[in-house]
N, C-alpha and C. Protein backbone atom coordinates (compact mmCIF):
# COMPACT_ATOMS: atom_id res chain seq x y z
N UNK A 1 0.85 -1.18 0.00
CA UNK A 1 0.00 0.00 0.00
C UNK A 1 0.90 1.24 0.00
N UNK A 2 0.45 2.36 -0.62
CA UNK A 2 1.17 3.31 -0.88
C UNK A 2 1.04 4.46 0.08
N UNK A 3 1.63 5.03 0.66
CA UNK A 3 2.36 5.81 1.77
C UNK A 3 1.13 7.19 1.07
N UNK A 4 0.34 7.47 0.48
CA UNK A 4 -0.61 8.88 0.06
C UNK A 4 -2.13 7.60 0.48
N UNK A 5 -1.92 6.59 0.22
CA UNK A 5 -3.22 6.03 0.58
C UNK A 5 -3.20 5.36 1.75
N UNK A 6 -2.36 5.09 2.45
CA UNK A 6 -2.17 5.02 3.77
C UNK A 6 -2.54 6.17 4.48
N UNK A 7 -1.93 7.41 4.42
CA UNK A 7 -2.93 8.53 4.66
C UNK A 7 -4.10 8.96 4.61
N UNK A 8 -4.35 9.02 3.48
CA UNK A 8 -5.81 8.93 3.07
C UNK A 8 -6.49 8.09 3.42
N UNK A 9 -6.28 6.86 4.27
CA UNK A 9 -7.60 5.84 4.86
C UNK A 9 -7.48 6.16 6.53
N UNK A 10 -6.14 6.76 6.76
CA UNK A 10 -5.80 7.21 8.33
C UNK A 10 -6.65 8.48 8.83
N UNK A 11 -6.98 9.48 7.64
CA UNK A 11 -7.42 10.77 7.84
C UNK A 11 -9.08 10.54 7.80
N UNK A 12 -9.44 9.23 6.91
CA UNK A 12 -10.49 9.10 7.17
C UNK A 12 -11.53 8.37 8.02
N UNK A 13 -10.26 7.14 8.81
CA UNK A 13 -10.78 6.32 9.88
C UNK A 13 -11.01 7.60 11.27
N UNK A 14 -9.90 8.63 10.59
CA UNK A 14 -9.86 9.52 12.23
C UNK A 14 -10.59 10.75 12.28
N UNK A 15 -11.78 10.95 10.96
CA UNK A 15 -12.93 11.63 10.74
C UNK A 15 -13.63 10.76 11.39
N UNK A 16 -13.62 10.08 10.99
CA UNK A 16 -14.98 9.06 11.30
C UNK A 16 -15.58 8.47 12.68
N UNK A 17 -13.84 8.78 13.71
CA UNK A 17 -14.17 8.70 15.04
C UNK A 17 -14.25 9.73 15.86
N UNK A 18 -13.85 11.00 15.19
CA UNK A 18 -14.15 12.23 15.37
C UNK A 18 -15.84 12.87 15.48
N UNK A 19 -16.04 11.79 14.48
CA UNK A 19 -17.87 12.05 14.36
C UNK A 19 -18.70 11.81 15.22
N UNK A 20 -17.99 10.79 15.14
CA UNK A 20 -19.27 9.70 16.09
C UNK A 20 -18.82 10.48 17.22
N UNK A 21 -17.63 11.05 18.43
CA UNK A 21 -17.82 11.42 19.37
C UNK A 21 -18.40 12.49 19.39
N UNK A 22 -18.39 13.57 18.53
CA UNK A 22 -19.10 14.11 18.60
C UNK A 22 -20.67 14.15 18.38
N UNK A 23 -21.23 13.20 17.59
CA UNK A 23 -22.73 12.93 17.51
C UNK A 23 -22.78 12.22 18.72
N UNK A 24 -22.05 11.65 19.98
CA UNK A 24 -22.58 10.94 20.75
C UNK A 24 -22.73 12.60 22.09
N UNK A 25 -21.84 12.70 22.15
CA UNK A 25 -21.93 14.13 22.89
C UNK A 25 -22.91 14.75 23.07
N UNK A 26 -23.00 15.45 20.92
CA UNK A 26 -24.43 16.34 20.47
C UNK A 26 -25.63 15.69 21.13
N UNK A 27 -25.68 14.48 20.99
CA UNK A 27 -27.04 13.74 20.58
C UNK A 27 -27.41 13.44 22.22
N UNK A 28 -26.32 13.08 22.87
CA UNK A 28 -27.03 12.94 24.46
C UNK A 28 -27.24 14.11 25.07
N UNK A 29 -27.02 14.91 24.93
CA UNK A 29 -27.03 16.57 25.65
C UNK A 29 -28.00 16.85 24.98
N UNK A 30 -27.77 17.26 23.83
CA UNK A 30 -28.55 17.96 22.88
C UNK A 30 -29.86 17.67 22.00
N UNK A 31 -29.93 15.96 21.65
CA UNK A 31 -30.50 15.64 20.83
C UNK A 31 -30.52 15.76 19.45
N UNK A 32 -29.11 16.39 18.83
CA UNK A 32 -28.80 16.47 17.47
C UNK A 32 -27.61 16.08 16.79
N UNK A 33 -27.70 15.88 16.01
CA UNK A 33 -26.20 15.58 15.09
C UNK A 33 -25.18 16.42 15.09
N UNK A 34 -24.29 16.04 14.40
CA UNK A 34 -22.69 16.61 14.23
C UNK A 34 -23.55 18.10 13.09
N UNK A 35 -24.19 17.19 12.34
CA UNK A 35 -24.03 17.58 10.89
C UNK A 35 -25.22 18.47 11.05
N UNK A 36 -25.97 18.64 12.07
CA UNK A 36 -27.41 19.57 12.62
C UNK A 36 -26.95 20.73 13.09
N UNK A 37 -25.71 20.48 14.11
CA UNK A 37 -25.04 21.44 14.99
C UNK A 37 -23.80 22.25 13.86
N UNK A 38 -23.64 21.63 12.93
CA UNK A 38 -22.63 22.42 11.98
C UNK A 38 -23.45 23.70 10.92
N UNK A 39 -24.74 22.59 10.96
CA UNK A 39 -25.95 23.38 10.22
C UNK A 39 -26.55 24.78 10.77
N UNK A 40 -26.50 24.32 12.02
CA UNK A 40 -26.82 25.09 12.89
C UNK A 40 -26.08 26.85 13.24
N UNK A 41 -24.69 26.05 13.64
CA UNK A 41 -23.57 26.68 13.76
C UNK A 41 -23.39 28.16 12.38
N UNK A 42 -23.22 27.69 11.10
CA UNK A 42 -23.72 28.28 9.82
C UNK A 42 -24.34 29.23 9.98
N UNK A 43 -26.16 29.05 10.24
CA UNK A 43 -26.69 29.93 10.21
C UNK A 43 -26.33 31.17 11.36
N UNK A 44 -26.10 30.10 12.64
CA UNK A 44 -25.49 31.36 13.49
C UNK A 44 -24.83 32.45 13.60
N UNK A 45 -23.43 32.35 12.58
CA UNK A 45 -22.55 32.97 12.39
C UNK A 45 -23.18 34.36 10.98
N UNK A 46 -24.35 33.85 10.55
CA UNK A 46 -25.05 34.33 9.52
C UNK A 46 -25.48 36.02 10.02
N UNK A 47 -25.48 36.49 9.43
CA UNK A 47 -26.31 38.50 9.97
C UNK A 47 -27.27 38.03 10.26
N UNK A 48 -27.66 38.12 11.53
CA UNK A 48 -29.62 38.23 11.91
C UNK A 48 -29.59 36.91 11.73
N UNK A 49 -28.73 35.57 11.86
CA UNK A 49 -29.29 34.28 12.07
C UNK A 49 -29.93 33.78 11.01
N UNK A 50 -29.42 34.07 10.27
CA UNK A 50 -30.52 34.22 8.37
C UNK A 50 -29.97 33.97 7.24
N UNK A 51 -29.99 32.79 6.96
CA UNK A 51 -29.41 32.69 5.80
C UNK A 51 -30.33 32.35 4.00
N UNK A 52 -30.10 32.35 3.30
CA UNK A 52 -30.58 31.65 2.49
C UNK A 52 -30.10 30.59 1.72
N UNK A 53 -31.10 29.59 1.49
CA UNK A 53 -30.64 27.92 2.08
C UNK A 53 -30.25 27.62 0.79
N UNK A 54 -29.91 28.62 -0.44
CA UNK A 54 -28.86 27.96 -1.28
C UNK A 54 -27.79 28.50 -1.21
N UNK A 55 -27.41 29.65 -0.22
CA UNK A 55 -26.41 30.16 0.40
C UNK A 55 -25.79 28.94 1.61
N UNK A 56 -26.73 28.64 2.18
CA UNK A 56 -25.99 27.61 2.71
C UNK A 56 -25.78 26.31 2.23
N UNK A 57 -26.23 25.71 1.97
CA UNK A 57 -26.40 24.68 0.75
C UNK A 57 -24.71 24.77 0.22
N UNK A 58 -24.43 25.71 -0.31
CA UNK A 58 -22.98 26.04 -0.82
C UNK A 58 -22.03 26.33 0.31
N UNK A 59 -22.46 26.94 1.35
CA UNK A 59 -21.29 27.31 2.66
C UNK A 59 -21.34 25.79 3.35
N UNK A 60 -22.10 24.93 3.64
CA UNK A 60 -21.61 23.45 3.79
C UNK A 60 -21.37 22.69 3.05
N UNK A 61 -21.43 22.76 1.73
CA UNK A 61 -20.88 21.70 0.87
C UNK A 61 -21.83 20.92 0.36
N UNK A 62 -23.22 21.20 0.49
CA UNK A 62 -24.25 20.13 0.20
C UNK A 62 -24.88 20.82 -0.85
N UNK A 63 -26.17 19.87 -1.57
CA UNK A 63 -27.17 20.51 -2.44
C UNK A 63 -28.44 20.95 -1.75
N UNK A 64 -29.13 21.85 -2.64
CA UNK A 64 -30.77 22.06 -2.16
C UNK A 64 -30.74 21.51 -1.12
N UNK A 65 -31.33 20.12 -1.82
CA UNK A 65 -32.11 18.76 -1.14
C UNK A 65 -31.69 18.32 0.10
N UNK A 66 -30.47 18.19 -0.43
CA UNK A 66 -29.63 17.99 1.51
C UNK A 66 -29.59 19.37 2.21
N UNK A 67 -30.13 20.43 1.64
CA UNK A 67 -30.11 20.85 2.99
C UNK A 67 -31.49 21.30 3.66
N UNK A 68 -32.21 21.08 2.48
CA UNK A 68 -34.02 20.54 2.91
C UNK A 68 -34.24 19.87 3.78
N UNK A 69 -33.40 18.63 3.58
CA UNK A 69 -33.50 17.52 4.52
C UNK A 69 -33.31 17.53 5.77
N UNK A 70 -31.98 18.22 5.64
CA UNK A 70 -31.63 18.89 7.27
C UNK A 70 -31.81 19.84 7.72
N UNK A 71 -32.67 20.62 7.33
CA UNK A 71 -33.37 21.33 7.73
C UNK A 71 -34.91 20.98 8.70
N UNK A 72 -35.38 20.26 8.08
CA UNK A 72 -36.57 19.44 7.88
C UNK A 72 -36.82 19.34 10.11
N UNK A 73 -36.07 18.52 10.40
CA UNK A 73 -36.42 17.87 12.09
C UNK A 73 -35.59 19.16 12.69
N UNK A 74 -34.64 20.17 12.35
CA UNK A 74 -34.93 21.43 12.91
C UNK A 74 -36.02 22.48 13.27
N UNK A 75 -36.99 22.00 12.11
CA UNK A 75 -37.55 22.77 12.04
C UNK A 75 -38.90 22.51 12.95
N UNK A 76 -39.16 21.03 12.94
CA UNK A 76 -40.04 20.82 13.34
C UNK A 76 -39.61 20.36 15.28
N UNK A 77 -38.26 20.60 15.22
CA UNK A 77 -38.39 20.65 17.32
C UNK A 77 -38.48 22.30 16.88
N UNK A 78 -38.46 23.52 16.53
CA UNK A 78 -38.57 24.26 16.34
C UNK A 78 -37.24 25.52 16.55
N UNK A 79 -36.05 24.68 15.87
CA UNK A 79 -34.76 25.46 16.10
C UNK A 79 -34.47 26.30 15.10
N UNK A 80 -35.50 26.37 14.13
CA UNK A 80 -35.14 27.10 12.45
C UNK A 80 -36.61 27.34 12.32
N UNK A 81 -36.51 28.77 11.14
CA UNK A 81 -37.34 28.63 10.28
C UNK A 81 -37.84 28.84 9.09
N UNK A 82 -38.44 28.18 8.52
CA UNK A 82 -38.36 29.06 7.16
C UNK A 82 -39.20 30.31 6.70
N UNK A 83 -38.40 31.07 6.03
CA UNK A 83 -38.79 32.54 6.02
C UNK A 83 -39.14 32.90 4.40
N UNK A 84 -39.98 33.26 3.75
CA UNK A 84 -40.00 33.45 1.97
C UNK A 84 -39.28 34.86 2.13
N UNK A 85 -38.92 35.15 0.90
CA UNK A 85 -38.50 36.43 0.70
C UNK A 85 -39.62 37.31 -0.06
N UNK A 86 -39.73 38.89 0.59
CA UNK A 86 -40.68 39.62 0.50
C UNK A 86 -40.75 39.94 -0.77
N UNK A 87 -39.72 40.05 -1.93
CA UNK A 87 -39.27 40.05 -2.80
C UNK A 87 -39.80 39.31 -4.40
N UNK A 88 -39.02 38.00 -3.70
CA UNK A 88 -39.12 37.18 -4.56
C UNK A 88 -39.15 35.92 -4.28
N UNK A 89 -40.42 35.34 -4.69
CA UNK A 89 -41.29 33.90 -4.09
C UNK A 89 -40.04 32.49 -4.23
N UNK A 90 -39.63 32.90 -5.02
CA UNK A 90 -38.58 31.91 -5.60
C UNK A 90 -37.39 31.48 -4.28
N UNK A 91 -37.09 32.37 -4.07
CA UNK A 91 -36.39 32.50 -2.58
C UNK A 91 -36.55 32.65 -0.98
N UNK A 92 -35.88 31.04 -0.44
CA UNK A 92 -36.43 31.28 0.78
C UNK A 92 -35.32 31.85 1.82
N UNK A 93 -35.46 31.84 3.04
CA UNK A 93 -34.60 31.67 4.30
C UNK A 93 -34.65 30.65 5.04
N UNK A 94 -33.55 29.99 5.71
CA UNK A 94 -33.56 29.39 6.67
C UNK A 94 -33.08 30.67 8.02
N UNK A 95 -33.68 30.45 9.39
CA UNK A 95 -33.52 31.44 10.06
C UNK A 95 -33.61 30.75 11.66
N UNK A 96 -32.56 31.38 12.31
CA UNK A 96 -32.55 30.87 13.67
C UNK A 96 -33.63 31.22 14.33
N UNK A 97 -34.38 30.73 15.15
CA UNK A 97 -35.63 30.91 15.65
C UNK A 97 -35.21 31.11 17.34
N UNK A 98 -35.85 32.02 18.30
CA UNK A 98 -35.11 32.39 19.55
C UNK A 98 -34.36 31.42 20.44
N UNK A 99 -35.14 30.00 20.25
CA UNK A 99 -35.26 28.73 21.27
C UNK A 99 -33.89 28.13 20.54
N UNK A 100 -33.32 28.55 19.26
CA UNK A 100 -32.18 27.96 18.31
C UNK A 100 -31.04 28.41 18.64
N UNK A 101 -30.98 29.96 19.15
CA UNK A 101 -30.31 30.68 19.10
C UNK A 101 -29.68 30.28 20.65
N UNK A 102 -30.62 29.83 21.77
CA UNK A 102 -30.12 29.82 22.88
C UNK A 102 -29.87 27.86 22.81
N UNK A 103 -30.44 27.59 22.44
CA UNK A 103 -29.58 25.78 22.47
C UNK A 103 -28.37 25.80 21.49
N UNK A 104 -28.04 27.25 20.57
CA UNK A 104 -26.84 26.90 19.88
C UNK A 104 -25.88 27.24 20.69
N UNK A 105 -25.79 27.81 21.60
CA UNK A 105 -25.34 28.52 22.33
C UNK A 105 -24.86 27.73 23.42
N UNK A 106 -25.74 26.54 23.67
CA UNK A 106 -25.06 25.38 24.85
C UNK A 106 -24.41 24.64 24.03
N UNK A 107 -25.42 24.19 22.90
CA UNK A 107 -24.78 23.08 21.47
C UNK A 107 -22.91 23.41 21.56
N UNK A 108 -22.67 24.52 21.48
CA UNK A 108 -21.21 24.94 21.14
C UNK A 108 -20.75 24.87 21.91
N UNK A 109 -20.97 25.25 23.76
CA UNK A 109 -20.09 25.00 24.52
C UNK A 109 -19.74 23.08 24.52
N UNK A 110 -20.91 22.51 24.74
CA UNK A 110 -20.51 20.71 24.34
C UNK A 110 -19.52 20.95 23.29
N UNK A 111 -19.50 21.27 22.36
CA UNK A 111 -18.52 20.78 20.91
C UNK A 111 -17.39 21.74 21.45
N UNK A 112 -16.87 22.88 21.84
CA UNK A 112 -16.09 23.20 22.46
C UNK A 112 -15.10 22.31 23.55
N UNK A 113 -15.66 21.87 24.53
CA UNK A 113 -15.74 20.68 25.33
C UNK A 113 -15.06 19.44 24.98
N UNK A 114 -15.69 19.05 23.63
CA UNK A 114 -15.49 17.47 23.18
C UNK A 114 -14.35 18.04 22.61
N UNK A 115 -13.92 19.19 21.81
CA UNK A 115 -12.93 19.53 20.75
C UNK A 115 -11.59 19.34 21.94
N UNK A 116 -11.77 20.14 23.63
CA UNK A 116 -10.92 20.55 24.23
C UNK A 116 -10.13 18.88 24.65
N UNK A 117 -11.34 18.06 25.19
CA UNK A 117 -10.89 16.85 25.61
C UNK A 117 -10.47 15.81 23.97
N UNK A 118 -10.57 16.13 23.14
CA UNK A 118 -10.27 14.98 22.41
C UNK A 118 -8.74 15.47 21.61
N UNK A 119 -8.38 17.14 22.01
CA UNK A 119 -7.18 17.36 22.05
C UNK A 119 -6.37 17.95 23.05
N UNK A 120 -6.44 17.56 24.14
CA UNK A 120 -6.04 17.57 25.36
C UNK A 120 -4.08 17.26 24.82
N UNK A 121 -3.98 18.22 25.57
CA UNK A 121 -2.36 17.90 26.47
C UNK A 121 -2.28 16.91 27.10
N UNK A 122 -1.17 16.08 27.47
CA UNK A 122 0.16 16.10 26.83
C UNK A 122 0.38 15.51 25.27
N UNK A 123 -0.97 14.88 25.12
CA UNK A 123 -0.70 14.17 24.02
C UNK A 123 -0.92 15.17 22.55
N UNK A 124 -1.44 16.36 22.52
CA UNK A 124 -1.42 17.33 21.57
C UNK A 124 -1.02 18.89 22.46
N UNK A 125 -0.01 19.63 21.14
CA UNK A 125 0.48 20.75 21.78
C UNK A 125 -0.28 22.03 21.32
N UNK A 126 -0.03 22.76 21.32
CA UNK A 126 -0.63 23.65 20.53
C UNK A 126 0.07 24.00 19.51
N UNK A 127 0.96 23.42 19.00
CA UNK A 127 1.59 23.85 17.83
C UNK A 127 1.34 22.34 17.11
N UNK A 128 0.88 21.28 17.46
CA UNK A 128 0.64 20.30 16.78
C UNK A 128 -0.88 20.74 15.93
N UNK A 129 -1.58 21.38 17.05
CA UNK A 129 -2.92 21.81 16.65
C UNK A 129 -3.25 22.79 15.60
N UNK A 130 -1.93 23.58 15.52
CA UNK A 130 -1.90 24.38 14.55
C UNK A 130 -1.26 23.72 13.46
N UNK A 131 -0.61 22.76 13.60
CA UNK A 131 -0.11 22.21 12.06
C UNK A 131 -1.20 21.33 11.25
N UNK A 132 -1.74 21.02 12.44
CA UNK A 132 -3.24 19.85 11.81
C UNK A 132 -4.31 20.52 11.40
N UNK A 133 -4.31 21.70 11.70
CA UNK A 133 -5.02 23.08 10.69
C UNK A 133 -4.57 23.34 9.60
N UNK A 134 -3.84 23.65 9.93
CA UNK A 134 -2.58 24.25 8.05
C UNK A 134 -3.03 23.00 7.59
N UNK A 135 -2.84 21.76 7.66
CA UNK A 135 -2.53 20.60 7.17
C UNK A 135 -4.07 20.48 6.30
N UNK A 136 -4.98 20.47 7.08
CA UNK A 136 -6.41 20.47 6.84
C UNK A 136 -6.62 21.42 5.71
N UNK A 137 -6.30 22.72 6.04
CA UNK A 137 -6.96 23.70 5.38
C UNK A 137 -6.38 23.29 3.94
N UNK A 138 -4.66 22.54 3.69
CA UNK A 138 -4.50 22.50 2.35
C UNK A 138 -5.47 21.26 1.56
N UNK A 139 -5.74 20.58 3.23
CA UNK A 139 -6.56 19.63 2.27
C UNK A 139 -8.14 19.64 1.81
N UNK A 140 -8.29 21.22 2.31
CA UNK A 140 -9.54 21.84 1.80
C UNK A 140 -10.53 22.18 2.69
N UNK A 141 -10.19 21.89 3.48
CA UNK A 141 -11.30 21.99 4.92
C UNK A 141 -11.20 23.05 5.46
N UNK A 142 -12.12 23.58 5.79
CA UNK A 142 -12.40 24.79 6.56
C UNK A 142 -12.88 25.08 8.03
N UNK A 143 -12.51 26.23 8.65
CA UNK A 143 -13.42 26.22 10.49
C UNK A 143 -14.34 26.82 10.09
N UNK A 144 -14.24 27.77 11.50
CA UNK A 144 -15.58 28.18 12.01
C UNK A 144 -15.80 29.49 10.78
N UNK A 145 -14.84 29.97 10.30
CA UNK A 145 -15.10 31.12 9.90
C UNK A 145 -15.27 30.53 8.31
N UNK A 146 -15.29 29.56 7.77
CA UNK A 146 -15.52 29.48 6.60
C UNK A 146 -14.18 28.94 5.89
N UNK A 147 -13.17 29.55 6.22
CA UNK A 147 -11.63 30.11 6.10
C UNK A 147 -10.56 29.00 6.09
């Protein structure tokens, strides 16, 4: 096996357990996913909690549909909502709703939390943490800021 695909199955066994602790975290505290709370997270960072959902759709990486979808059981515990535009019918919003705004708000301290303990000292430095950023970002991935 070749030393780029040895990597490449290492980076992705260690997404994959990255996930799950965090959906186990989200989901017992919170009752939501990784991928709800990232959704979430998105709109937060959004002006006025407001985005429009082929604006986000493109700021997470997904289509429409997926983000219909996940939108969908936000909406209905009532953490989002959808908003038409006054404008033009064609266009909607997805929009943090007050009760969204304050569970995103615990949502993040948990993922804060899980981020702090699953890179805890001694075994990560802070300059390891910063290389596994650089490292990431060339491999396309982005934080909180988009960036």
């Amino acid at each position: 096996m070749s030393d780029t695909l040895d990597a490449a199955l290492r980076l992705v066994r260690a997404q994959a357990a990255l996930v799950r602790r965090f959906d186990s975290r989200l989901s017992g505290l919170h009752g939501v996913s990784l991928a709800d709370f990232t959704l979430l997270l998105r709109l937060g960072q959004a002006p006025g909690g407001r985005m429009r959902r082929v604006d986000l759709a493109e700021a997470l990486g997904l289509t429409a549909s997926g983000v219909t979808r996940g939108l969908a059981p936000l909406e209905r515990i009532g953490l989002v909502t959808r908003e038409a535009d006054a404008r033009d019918a064609r266009v909607a919003y997805a929009s943090l709703t007050a009760t969204g705004r304050r569970r995103l708000t615990e949502m993040l301290a948990t993922a804060e939390e899980t981020a702090a303990e699953h890179f805890a000292a001694p075994a990560w430095s802070a300059e390891d943490i910063g290389l596994l950023s650089t490292l990431l970002t060339r491999l396309g991935g982005t934080g909180l800021s988009g960036r």
